[in-house]
Protein backbone atom coordinates (compact mmCIF):
# COMPACT_ATOMS: atom_id res chain seq x y z
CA UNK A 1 121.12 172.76 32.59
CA UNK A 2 120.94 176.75 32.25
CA UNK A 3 122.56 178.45 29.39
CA UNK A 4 125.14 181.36 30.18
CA UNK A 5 128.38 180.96 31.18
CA UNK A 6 128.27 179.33 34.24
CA UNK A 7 125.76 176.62 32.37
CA UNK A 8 128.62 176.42 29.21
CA UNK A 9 131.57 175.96 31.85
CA UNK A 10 128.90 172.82 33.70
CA UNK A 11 128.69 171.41 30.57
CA UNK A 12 132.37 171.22 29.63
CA UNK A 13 133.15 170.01 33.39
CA UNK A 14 130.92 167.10 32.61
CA UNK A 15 132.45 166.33 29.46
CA UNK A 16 135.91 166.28 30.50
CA UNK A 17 134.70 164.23 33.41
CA UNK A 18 133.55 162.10 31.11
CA UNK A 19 136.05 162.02 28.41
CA UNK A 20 138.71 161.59 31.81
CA UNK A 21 136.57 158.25 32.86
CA UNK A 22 136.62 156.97 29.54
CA UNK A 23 140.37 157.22 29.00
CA UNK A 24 140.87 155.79 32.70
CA UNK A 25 138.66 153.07 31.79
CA UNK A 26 139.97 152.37 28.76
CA UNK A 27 143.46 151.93 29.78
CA UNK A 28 142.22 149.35 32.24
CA UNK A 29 140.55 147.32 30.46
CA UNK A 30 142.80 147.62 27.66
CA UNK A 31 145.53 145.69 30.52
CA UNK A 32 142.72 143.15 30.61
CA UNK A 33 144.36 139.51 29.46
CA UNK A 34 142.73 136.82 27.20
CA UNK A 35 141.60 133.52 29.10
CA UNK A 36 143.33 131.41 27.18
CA UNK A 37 146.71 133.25 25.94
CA UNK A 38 147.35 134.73 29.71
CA UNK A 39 150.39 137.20 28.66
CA UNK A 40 148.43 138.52 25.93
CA UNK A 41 145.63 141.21 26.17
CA UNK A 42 142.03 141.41 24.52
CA UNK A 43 143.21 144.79 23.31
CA UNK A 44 146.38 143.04 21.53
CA UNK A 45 143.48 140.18 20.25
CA UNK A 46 141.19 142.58 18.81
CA UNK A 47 138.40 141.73 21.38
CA UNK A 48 138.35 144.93 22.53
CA UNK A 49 136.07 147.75 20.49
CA UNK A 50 135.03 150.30 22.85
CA UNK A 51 134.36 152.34 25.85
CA UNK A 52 131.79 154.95 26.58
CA UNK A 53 130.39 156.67 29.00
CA UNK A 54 127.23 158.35 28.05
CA UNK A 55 127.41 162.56 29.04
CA UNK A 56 125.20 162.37 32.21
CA UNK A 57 125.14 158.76 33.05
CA UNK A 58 127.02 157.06 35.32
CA UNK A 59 126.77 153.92 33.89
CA UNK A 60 129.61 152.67 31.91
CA UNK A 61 128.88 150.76 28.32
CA UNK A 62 132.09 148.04 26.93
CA UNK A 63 131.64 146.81 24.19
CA UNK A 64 133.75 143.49 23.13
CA UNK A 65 134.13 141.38 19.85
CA UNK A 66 134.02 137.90 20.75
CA UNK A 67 136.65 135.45 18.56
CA UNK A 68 133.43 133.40 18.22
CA UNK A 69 129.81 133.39 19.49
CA UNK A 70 130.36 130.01 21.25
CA UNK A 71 133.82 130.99 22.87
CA UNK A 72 133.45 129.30 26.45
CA UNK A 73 135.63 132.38 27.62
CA UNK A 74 133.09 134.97 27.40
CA UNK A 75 131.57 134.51 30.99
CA UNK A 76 135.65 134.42 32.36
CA UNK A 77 135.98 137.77 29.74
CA UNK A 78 133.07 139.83 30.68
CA UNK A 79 134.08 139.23 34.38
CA UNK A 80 137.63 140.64 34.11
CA UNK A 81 136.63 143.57 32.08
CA UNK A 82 133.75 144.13 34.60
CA UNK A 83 136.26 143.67 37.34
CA UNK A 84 138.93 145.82 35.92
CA UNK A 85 136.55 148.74 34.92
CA UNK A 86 135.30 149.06 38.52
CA UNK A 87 138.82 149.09 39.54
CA UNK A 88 139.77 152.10 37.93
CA UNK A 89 136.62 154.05 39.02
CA UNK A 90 137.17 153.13 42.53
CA UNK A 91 134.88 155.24 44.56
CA UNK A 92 132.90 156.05 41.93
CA UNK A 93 129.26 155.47 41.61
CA UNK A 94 129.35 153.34 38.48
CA UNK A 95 127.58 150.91 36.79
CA UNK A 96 129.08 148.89 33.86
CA UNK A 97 128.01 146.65 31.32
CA UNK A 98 129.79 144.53 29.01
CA UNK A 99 128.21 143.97 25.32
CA UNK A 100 129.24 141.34 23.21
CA UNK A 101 128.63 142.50 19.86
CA UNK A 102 127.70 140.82 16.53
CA UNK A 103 128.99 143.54 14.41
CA UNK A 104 131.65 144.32 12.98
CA UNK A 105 132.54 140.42 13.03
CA UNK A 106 136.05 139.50 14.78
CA UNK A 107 139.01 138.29 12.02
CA UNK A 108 142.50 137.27 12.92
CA UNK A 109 143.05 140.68 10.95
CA UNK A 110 142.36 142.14 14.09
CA UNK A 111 145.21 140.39 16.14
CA UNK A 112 147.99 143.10 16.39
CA UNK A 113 151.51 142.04 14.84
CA UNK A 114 152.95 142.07 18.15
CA UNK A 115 150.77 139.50 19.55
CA UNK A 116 151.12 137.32 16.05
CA UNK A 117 154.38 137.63 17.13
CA UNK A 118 153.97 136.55 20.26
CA UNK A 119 151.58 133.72 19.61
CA UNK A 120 154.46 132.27 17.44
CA UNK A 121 156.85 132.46 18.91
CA UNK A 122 155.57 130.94 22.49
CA UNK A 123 152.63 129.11 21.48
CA UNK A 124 153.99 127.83 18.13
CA UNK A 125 150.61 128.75 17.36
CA UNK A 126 149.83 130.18 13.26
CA UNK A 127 147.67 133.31 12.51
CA UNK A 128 146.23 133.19 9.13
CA UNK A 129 145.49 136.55 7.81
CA UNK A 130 143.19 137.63 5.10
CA UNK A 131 144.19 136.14 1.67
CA UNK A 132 147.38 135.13 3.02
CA UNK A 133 149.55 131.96 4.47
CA UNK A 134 150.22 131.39 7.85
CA UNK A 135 153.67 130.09 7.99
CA UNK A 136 155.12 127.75 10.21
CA UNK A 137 155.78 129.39 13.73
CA UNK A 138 158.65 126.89 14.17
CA UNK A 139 160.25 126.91 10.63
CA UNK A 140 158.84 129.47 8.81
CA UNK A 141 157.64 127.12 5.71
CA UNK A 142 154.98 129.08 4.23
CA UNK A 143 153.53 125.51 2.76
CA UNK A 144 151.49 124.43 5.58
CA UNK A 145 148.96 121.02 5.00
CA UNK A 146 145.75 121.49 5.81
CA UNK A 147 144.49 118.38 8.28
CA UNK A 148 141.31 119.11 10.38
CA UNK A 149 139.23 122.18 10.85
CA UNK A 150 138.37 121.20 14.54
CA UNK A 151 141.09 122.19 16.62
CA UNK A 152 141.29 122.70 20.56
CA UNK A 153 139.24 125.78 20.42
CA UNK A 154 136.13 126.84 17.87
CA UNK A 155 138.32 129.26 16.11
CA UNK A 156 141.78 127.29 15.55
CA UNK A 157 142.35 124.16 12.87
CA UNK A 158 144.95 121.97 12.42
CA UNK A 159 147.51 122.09 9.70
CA UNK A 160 151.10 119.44 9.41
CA UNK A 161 154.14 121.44 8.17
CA UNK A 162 156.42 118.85 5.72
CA UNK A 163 159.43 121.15 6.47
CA UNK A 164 159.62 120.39 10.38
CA UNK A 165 156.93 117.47 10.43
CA UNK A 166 154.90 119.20 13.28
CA UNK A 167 151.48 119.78 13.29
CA UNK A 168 150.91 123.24 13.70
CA UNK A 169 147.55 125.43 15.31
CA UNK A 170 146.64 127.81 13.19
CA UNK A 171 144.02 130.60 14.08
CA UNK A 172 141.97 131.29 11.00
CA UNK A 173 140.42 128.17 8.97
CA UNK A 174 141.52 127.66 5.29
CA UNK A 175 137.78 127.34 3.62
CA UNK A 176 135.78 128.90 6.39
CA UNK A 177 135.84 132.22 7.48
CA UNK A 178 136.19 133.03 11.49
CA UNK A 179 132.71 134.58 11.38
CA UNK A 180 129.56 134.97 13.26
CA UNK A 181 126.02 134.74 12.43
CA UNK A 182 124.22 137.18 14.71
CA UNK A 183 122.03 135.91 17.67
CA UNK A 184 119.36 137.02 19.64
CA UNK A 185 120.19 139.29 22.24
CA UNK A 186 120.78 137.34 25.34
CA UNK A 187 122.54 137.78 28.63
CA UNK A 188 125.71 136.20 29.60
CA UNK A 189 125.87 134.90 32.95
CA UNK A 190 129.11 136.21 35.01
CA UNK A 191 128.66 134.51 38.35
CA UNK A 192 127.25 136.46 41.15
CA UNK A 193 128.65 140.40 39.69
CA UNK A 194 125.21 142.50 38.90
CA UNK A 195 126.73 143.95 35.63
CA UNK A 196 125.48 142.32 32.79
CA UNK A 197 127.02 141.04 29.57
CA UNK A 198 125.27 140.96 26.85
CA UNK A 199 125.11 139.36 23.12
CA UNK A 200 123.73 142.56 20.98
């Protein structure tokens, strides 16, 4: 690109093209709901990290922070996002790929309070912060029992609350970390789409 003035006013029009594409993006995926808590979105989760499109490329680069490496929701995840990215750049040439990365390493910290909220209070379903309780979403006894660590999904255990006598889902394990040990990179099959989604 040429210098001068015309070249310095190119340049900006590129970047705020680019900048514009992002934010359109962003807000679309951002809409994008979780596979398995359908009014809640992967933004609200903390699945969400970023979206970029790189100054002279049309391709567009998502990158997501999977609850867990093994999550049988990716393929269903990476397909929305896909979906809704192309969406919002309707009639543009883009290309978009999803990236599942290893790093930084999804925590319940990451849930927003809203969607704690939320999970509570129509899932009856605990988040367990970082060096905290999760109380009861039914009762609010902060003296949860600890039962199982293998509840319905990789990332959720199993605690009894004395107070109500339910058993109570709780995201975030008492002994173990929600954590991932990095993998290979490795591609993520999404059905027939040609974007990719990656493990990174």
């Amino acid at each position: 690109m040429s210098d001068g003035p015309d070249g310095t006013a190119a340049m900006e029009a590129v970047a705020a093209n680019t900048a514009a594409m992002e934010a359109t993006v962003l807000e679309a995926v951002s809409s994008v709901c979780d596979p398995e808590y359908p009014d809640i979105t992967i933004a609200e989760l903390g699945i969400l990290e970023s979206v970029t499109v790189p100054d002279g490329d049309s391709a567009i680069r998502i990158e997501l922070v999977p609850t867990m490496l093994g999550c049988p929701a990716l393929d269903v995840i990476a397909s929305d996002v896909t979906a809704a990215a192309r969406s919002a750049c309707m009639g543009s040439d883009v290309s978009v790929e999803v990236v599942f990365v290893a790093d930084p390493v999804w925590t319940p910290d990451r849930i927003s309070p809203d969607a704690v909220e939320f999970m509570a209070r129509e899932y009856s379903v605990a988040v367990r912060r970082a060096r905290s309780h999760a109380p009861c979403p039914i009762c609010g006894n902060a003296a949860l029992e600890h039962r199982s660590d293998f509840g319905p999904t990789p990332c959720r255990s199993v605690e009894w609350c004395p107070s109500c006598r339910n058993p109570i889902e709780v995201v975030g394990r008492v002994d173990v970390p929600v954590a991932m040990e990095a993998a290979p990179a490795s591609t993520v099959a999404i059905g027939a789409m040609p974007a990719r989604a990656v493990l990174a």
